[in-house]
N, C-alpha and C. Protein backbone atom coordinates (compact mmCIF):
# COMPACT_ATOMS: atom_id res chain seq x y z
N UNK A 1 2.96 -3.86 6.16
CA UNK A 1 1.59 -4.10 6.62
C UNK A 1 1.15 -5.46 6.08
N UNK A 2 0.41 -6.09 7.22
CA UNK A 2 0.02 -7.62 6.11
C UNK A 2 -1.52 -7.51 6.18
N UNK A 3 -1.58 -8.52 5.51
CA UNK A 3 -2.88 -8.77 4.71
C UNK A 3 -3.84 -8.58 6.25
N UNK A 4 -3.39 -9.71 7.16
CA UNK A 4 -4.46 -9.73 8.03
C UNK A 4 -4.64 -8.53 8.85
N UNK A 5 -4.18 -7.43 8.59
CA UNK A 5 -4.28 -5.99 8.99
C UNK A 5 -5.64 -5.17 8.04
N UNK A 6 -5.64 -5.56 6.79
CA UNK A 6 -6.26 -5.27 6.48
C UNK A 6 -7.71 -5.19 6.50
N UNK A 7 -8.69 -4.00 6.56
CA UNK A 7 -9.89 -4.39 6.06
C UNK A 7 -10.74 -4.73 5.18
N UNK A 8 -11.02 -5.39 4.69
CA UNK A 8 -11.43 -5.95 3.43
C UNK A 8 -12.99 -6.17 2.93
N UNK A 9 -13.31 -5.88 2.12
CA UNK A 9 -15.22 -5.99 1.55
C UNK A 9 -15.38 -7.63 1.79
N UNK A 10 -16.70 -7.89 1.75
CA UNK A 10 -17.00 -9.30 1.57
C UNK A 10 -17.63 -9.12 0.23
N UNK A 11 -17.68 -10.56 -0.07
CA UNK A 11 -17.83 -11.13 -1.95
C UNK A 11 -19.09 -11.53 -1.64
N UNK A 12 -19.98 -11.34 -1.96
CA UNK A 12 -21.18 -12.07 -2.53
C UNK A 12 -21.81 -12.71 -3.70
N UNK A 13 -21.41 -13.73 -4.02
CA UNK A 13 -21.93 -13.88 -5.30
C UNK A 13 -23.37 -14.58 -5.23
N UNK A 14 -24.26 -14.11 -6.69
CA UNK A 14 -25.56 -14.67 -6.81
C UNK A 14 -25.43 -16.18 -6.93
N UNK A 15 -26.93 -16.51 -7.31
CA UNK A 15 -26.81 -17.88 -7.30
C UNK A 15 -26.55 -18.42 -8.35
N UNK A 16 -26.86 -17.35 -9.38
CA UNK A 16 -26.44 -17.67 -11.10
C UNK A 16 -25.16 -18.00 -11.25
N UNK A 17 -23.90 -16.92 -10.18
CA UNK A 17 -22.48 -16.68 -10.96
C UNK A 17 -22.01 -18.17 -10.31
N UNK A 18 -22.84 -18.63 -8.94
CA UNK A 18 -22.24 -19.68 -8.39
C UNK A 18 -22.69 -21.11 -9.25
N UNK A 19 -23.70 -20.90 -9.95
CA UNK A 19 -23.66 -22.41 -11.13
C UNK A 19 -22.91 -22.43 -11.93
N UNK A 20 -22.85 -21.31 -12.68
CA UNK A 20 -21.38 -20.98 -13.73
C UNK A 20 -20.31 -21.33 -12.84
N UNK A 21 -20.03 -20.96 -12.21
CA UNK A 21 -18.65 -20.88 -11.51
C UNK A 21 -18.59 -22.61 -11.02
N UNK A 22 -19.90 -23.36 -10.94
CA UNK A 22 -19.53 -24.45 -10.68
C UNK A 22 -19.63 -25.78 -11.69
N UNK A 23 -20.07 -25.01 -13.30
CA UNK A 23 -19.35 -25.36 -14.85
C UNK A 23 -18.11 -25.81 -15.38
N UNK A 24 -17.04 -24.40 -14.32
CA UNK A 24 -15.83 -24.56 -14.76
C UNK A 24 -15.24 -25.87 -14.38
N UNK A 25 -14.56 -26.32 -14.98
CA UNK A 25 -14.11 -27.88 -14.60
C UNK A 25 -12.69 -28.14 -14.84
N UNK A 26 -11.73 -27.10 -15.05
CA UNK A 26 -10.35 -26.97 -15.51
C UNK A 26 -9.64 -26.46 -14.04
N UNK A 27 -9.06 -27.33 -13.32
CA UNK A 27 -8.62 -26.60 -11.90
C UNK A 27 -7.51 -25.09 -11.94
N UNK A 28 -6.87 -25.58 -13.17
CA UNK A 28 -6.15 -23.70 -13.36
C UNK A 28 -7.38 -22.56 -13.52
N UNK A 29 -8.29 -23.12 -14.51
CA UNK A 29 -9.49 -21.86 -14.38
C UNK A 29 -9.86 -21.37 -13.10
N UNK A 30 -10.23 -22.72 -12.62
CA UNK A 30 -10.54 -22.82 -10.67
C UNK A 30 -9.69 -21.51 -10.15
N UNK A 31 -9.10 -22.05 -10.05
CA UNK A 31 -7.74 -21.01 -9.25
C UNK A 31 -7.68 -19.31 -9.71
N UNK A 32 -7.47 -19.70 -11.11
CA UNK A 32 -7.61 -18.10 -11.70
C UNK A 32 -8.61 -17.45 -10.64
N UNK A 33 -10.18 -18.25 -11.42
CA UNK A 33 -11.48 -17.30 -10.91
C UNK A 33 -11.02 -16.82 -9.12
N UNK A 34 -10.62 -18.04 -8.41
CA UNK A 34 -10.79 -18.06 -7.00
C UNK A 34 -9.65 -16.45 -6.79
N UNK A 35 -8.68 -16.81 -7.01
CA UNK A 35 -7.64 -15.81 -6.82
C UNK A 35 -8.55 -14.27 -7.38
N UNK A 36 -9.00 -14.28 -8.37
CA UNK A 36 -9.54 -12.64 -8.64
C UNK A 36 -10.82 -12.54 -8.05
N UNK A 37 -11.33 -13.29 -7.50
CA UNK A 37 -12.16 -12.65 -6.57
C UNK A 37 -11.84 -12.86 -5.42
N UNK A 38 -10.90 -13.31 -4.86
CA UNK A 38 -10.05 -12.67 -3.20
C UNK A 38 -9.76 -11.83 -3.54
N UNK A 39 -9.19 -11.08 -5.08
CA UNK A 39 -8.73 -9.61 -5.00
C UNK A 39 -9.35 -8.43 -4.84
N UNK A 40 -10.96 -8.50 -4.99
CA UNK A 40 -11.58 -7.78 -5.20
C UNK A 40 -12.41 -7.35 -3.96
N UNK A 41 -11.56 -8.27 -2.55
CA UNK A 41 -12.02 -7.73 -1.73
C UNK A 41 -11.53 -6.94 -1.16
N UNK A 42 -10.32 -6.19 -1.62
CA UNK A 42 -9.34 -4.35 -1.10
C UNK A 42 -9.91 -4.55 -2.58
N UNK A 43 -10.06 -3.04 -2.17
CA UNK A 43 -10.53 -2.02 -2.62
C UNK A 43 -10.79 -2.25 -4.10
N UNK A 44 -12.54 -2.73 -4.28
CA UNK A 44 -12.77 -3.18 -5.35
C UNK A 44 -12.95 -2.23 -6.17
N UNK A 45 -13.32 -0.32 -5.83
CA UNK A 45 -13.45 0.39 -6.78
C UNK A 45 -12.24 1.06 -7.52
N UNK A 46 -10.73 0.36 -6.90
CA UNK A 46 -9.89 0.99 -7.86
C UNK A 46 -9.46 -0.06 -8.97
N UNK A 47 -10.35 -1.29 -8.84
CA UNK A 47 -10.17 -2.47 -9.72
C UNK A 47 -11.57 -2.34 -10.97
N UNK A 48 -10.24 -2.83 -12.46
CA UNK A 48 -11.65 -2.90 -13.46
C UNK A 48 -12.15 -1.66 -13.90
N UNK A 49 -12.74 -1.80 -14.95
CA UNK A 49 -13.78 -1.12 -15.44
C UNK A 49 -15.09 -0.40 -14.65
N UNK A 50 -15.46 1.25 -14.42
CA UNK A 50 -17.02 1.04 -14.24
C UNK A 50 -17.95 0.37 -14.95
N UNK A 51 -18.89 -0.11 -14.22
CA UNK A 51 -20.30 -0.62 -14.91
C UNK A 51 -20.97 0.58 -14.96
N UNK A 52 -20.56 1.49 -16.07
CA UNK A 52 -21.65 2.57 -16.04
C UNK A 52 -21.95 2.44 -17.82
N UNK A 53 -23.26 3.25 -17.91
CA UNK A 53 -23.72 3.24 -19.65
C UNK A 53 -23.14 4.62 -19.65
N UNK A 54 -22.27 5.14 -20.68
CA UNK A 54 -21.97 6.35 -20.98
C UNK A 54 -23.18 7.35 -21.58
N UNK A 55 -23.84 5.94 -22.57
CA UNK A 55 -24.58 6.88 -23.66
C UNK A 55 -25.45 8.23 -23.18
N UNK A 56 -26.01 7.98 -21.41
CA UNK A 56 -26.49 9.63 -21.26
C UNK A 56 -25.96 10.64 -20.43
N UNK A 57 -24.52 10.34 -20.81
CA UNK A 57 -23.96 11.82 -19.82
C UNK A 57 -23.59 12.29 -21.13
């Protein structure tokens, strides 16, 4: 199966992550960031950590 078969989420980033993101000034960082967030568009909930607070369950 290839990629362009796939369906995939779209990325949105705020306007905050996009000034940070336009801080970085090391083109390997570049790349890193760019590459993990194309990944996160299959299936971003089996990627990472939840953002959940444990403390009230």
């Amino acid at each position: 199966m290839s990629d362009e078969s796939i369906t995939g989420y779209a990325i949105q980033l705020t306007h905050l992550a996009l000034q940070m993101l336009a801080t970085v000034k090391d083109r390997r960082e570049q790349e890193k960031l760019r590459d993990r967030i194309e990944q996160l568009k299959i299936e971003p909930e089996k990627q990472g950590k939840a953002l959940v607070d444990n403390l009230w369950r």
